[in-house]
Protein backbone atom coordinates (compact mmCIF):
# COMPACT_ATOMS: atom_id res chain seq x y z
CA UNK A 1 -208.57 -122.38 48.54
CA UNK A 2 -210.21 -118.73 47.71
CA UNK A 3 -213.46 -117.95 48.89
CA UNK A 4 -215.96 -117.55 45.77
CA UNK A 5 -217.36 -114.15 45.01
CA UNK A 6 -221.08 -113.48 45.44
CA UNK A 7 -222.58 -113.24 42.53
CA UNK A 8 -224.74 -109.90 44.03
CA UNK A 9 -221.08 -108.25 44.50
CA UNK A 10 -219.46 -109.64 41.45
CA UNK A 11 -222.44 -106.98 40.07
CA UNK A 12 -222.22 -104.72 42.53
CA UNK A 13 -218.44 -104.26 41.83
CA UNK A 14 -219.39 -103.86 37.59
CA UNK A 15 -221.99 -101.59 38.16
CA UNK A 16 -219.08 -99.47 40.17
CA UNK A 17 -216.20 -100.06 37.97
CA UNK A 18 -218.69 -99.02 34.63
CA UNK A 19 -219.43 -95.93 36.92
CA UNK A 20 -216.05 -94.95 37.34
CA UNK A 21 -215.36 -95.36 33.32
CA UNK A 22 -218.32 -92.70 33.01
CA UNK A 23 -217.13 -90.51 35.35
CA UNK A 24 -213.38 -91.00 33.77
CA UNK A 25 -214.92 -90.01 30.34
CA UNK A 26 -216.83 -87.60 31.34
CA UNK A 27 -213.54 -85.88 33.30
CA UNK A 28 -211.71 -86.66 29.95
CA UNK A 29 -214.45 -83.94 27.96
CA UNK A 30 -214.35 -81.90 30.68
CA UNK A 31 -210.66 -81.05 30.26
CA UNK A 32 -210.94 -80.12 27.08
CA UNK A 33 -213.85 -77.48 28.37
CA UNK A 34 -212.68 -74.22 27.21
CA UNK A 35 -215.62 -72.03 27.89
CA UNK A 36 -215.07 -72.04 31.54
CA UNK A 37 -211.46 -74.05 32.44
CA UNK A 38 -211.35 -73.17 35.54
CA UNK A 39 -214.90 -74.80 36.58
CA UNK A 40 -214.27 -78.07 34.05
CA UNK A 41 -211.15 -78.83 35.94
CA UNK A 42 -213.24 -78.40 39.08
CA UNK A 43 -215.64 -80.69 38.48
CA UNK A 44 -213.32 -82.80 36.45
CA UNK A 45 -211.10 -83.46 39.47
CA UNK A 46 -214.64 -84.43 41.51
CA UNK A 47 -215.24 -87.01 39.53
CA UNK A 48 -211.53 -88.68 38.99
CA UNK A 49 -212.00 -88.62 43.18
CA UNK A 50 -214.72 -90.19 43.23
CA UNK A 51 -214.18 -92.91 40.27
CA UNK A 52 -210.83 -93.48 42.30
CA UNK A 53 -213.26 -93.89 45.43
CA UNK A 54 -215.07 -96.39 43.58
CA UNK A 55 -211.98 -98.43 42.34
CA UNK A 56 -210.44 -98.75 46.18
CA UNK A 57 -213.99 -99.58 47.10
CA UNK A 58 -213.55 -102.61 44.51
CA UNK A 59 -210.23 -103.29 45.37
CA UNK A 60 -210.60 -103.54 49.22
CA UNK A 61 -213.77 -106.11 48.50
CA UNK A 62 -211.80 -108.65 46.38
CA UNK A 63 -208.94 -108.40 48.90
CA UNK A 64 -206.22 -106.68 46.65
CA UNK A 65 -205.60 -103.84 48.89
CA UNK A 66 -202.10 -104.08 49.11
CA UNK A 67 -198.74 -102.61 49.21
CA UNK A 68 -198.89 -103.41 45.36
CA UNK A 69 -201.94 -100.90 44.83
CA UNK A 70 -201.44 -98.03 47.39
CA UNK A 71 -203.70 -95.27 47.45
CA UNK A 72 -202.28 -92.02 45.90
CA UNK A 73 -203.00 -88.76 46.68
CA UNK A 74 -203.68 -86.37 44.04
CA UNK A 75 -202.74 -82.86 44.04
């Protein structure tokens, strides 16, 4: 029988996973920065680290950390 999910991290883990589409967006414009490349991709890299962060974060707490879903390092 699985445990149920507390409804404070059931919202916890939206308000990270919406986070992460923002900062996935927001990475998505950046690339197409051509003012300043160089900085865009930068900062653009920041974020898809730290949506990444975020998804992991969800991932450990409903228990799907597996061999299925290993972490990746970027480059």
């Amino acid at each position: 029988m699985k445990a149920r999910l507390q409804p404070e991290l059931g919202v916890a883990m939206a308000i990270a996973l919406e986070s992460s589409e923002a900062d996935i967006r927001t990475a998505s414009a950046l690339l197409e920065d051509t003012a300043n490349p160089h900085a865009a991709r930068e900062l653009a890299q920041q974020l898809l680290c730290r949506a990444r962060r975020r998804v992991e974060t969800v991932r450990a707490a409903l228990g799907g950390a597996s061999e299925d879903h290993p972490s990746r390092e970027e480059a």
